[in-house]
Protein backbone atom coordinates (compact mmCIF):
# COMPACT_ATOMS: atom_id res chain seq x y z
CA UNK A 1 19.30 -24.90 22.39
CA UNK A 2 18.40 -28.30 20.45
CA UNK A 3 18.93 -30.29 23.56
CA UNK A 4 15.72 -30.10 25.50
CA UNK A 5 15.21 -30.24 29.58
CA UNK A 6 16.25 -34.01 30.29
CA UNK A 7 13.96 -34.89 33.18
CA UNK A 8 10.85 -33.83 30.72
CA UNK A 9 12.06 -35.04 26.95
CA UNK A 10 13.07 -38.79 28.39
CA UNK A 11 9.57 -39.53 29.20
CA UNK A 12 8.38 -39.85 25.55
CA UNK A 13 9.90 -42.04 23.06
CA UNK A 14 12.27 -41.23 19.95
CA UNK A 15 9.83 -42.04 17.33
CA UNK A 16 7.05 -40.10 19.56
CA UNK A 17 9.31 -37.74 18.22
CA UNK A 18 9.78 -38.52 14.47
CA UNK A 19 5.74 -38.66 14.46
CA UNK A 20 5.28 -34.79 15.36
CA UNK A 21 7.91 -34.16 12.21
CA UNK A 22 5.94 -36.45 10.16
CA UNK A 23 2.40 -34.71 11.19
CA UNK A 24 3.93 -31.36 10.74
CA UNK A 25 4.97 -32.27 7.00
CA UNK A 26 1.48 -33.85 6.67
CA UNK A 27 -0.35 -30.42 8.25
CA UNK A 28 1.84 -28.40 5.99
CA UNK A 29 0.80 -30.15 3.12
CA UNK A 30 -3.13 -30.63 3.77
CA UNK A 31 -2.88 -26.15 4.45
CA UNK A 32 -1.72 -25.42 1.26
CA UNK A 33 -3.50 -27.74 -0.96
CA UNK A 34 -6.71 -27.16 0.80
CA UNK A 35 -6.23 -23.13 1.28
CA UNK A 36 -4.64 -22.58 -1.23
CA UNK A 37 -4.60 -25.21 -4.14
CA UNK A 38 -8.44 -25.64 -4.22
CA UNK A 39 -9.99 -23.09 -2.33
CA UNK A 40 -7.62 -20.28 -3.93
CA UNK A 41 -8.01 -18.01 -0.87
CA UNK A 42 -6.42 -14.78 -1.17
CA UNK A 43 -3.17 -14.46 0.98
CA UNK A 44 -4.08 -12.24 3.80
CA UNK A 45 -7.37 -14.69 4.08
CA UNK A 46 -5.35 -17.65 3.77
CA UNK A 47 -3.19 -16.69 6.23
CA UNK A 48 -6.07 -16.95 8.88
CA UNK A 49 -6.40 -20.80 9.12
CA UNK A 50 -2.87 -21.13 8.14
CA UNK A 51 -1.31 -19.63 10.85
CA UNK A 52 -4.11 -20.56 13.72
CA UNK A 53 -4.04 -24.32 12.66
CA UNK A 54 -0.29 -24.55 12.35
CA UNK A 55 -0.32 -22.23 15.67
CA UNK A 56 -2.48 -24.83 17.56
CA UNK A 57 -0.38 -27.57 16.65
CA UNK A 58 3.08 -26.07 17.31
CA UNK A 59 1.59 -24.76 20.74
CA UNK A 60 0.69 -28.57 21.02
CA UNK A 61 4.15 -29.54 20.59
CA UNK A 62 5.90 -27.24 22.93
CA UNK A 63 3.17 -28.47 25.62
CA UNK A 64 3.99 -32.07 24.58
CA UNK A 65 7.67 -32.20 24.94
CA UNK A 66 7.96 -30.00 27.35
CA UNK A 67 9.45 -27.30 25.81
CA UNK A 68 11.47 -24.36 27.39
CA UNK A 69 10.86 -21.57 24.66
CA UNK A 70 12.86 -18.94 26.82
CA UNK A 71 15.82 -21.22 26.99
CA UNK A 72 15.61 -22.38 23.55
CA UNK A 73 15.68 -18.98 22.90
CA UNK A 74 18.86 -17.74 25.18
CA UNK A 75 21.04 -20.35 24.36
CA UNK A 76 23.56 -19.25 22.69
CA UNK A 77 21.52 -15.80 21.39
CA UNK A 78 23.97 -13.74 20.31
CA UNK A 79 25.45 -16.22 18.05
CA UNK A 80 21.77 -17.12 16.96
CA UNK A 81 21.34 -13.38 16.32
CA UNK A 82 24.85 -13.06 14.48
CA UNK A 83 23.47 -16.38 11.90
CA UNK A 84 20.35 -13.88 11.62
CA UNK A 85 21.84 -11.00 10.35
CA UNK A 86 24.14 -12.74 7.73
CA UNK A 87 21.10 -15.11 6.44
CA UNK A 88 19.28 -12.08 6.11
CA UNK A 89 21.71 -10.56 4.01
CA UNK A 90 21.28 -13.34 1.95
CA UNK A 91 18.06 -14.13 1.78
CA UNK A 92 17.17 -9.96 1.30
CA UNK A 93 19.49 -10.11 -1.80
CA UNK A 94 17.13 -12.92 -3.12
CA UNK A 95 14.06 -10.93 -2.98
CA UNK A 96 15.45 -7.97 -4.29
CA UNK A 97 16.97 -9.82 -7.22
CA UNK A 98 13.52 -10.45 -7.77
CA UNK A 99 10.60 -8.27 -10.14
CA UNK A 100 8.98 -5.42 -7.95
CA UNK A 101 5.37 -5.50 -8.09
CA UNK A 102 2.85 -2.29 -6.36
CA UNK A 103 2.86 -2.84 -2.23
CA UNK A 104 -0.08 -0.97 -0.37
CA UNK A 105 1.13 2.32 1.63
CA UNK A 106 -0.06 3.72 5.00
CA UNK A 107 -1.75 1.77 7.55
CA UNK A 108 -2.61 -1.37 5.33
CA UNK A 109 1.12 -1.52 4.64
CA UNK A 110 2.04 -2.00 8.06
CA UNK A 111 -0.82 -4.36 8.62
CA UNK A 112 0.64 -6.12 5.67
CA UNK A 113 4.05 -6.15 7.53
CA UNK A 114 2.75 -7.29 10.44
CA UNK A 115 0.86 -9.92 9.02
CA UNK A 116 2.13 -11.18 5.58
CA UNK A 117 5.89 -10.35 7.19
CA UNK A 118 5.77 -10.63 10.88
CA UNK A 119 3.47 -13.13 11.37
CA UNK A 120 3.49 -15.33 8.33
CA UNK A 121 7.30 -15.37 8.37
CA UNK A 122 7.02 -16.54 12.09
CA UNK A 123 4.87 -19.17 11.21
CA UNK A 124 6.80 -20.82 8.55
CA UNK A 125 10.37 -20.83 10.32
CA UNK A 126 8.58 -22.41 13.49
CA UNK A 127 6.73 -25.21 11.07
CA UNK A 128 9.79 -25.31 8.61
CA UNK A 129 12.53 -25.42 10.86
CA UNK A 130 12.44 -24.74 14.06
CA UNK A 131 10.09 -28.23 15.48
CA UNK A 132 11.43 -30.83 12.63
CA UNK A 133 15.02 -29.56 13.94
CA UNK A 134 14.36 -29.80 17.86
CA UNK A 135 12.10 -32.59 17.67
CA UNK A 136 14.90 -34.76 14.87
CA UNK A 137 17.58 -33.89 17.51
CA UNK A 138 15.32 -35.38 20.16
CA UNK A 139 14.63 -38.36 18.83
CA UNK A 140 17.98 -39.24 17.83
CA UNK A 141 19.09 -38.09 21.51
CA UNK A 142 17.54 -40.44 22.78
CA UNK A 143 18.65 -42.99 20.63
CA UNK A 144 22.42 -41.94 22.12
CA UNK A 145 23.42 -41.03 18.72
CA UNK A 146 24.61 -37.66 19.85
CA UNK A 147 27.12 -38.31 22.60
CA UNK A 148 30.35 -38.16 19.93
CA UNK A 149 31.06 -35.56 17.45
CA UNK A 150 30.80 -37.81 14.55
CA UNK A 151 26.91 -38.93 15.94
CA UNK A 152 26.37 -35.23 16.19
CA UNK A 153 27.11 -34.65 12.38
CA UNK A 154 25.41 -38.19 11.19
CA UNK A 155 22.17 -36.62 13.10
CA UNK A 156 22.68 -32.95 11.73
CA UNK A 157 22.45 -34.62 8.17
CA UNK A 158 19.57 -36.45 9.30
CA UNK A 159 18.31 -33.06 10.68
CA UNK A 160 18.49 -30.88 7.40
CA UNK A 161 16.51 -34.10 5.76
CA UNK A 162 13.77 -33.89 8.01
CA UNK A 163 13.69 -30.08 7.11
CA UNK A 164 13.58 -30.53 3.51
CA UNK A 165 10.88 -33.00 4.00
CA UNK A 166 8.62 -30.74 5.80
CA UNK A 167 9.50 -28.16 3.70
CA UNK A 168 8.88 -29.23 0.14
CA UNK A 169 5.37 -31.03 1.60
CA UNK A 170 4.09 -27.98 2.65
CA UNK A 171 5.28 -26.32 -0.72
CA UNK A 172 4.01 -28.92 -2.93
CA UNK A 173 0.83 -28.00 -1.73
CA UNK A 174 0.88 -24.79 -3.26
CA UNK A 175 0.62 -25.28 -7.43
CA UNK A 176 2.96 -22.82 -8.19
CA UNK A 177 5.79 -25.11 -6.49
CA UNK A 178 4.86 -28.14 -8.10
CA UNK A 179 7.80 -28.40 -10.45
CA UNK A 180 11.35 -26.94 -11.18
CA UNK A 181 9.79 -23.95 -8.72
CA UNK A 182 10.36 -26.23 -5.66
CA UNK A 183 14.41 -25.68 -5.17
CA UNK A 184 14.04 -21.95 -4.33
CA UNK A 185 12.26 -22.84 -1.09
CA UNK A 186 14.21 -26.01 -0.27
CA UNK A 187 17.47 -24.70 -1.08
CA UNK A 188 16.67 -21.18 1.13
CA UNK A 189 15.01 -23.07 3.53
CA UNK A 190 17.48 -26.17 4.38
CA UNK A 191 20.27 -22.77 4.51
CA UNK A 192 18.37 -21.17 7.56
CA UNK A 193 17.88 -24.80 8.86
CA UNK A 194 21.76 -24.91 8.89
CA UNK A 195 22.30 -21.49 10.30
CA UNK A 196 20.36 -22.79 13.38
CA UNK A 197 22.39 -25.81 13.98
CA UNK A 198 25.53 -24.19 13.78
CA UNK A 199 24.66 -21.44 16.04
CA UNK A 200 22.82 -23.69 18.07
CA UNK A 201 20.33 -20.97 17.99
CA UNK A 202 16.58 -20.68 16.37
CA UNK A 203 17.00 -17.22 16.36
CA UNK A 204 19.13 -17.14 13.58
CA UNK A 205 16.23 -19.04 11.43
CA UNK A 206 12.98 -17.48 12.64
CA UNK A 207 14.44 -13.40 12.19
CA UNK A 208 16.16 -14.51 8.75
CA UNK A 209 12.93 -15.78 7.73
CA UNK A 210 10.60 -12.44 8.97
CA UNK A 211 13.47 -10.34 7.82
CA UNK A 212 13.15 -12.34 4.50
CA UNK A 213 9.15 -11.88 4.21
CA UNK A 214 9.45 -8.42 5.64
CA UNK A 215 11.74 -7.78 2.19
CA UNK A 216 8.93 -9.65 0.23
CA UNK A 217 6.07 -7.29 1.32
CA UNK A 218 7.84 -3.91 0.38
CA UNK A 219 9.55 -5.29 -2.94
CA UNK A 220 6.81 -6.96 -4.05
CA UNK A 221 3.81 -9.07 -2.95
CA UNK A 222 2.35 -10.28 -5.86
CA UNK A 223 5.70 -10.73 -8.04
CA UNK A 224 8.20 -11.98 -5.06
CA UNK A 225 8.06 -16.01 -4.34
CA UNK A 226 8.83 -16.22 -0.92
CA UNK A 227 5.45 -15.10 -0.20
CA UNK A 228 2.87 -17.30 -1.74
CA UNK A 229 0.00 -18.36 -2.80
CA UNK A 230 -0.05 -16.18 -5.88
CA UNK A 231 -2.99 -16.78 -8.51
């Protein structure tokens, strides 16, 4: 659910709040430029600090707020897993539409999947999405902006902002974003963001987005976007 456990979430402030979604747009940004704008690491080793830093910090979070990840996760799952199988539809068609470049076969394939899809795709819905969503929601909770319908759709807008925020600072880090590049992620990105608001569910943005990398690894790693950095 967006709504975290009240006895817990009232004892920080809103823009306690709006600072994690700042600092995760900031992190996002400094991983990319650093990993993978100057030091050009290839993906599988840029992966490494990229997924333990941004690991650390959303484990930070969820200790912070304290966040219920198994009723984050039940609320509302089936429609959470019914927004995941139509945004995978969706965002599978993308990468498929895309050129097919040589995948490795056998067991470095499926540490590929693991890693590069599993993992990676993980990783980026949880920093993308899933904390600038709950944390937004939060803030603007306590605020009392969500006790009407029309507060609840004001701070949805405000919501799929903070998304795209996060989102196209951790892209512009990467320098094959930095230009006319940057609407494929934003645009696929903010439409998983949405799919988790109206289901009320992160499930339906975290397995869109593996199920979307998963594509990427067996279509084509080095030719498919949604899994950079490419050199």
């Amino acid at each position: 659910m967006i709504e975290g456990k009240t006895g817990e979430y009232q004892l920080n402030t809103w823009y306690q709040y709006i600072g994690w979604v700042i600092a995760a747009g900031i992190l996002g940004f400094a991983l990319s430029m650093i990993f993978a704008g100057l030091l050009r690491l290839p993906r599988n080793l840029y992966l490494i600090p990229y997924v333990g830093i941004a690991g650390l910090f959303l484990c930070a979070y969820a200790r912070w707020s304290g966040l219920s990840i198994s009723e984050l996760i039940r609320h509302n799952w089936i429609w959470g897993l019914i927004g995941a199988i139509i945004l995978a539809v969706f965002t599978i068609k993308n990468v498929l539409s895309q050129p097919v470049s040589p995948r490795s076969a056998g067991l470095p394939l499926a540490l590929d999947l693991l890693w590069s899809g599993i993992v990676y795709g993980l990783t980026d819905a949880l920093l993308l999405t899933v904390l600038p969503v709950f944390a937004t929601w939060q803030a603007f909770t306590l605020l009392n902006w969500t006790t009407s319908w029309l507060g609840k759709i004001l701070v949805g807008v405000i919501v799929l902002l903070a998304s795209v925020l996060v989102t196209a600072a951790y892209h512009l880090g990467y320098p094959e974003y930095r230009g006319k590049e940057m609407r494929g992620p934003v645009i696929g990105n903010t439409t998983m963001t949405l799919g988790y608001l109206l289901t009320n569910n992160p499930l339906a943005a975290v397995l869109s987005h593996i199920a979307m990398h998963i594509a990427a690894v067996l279509h084509g790693p080095a030719s498919v976007t949604q899994l950079p950095p490419h050199y």
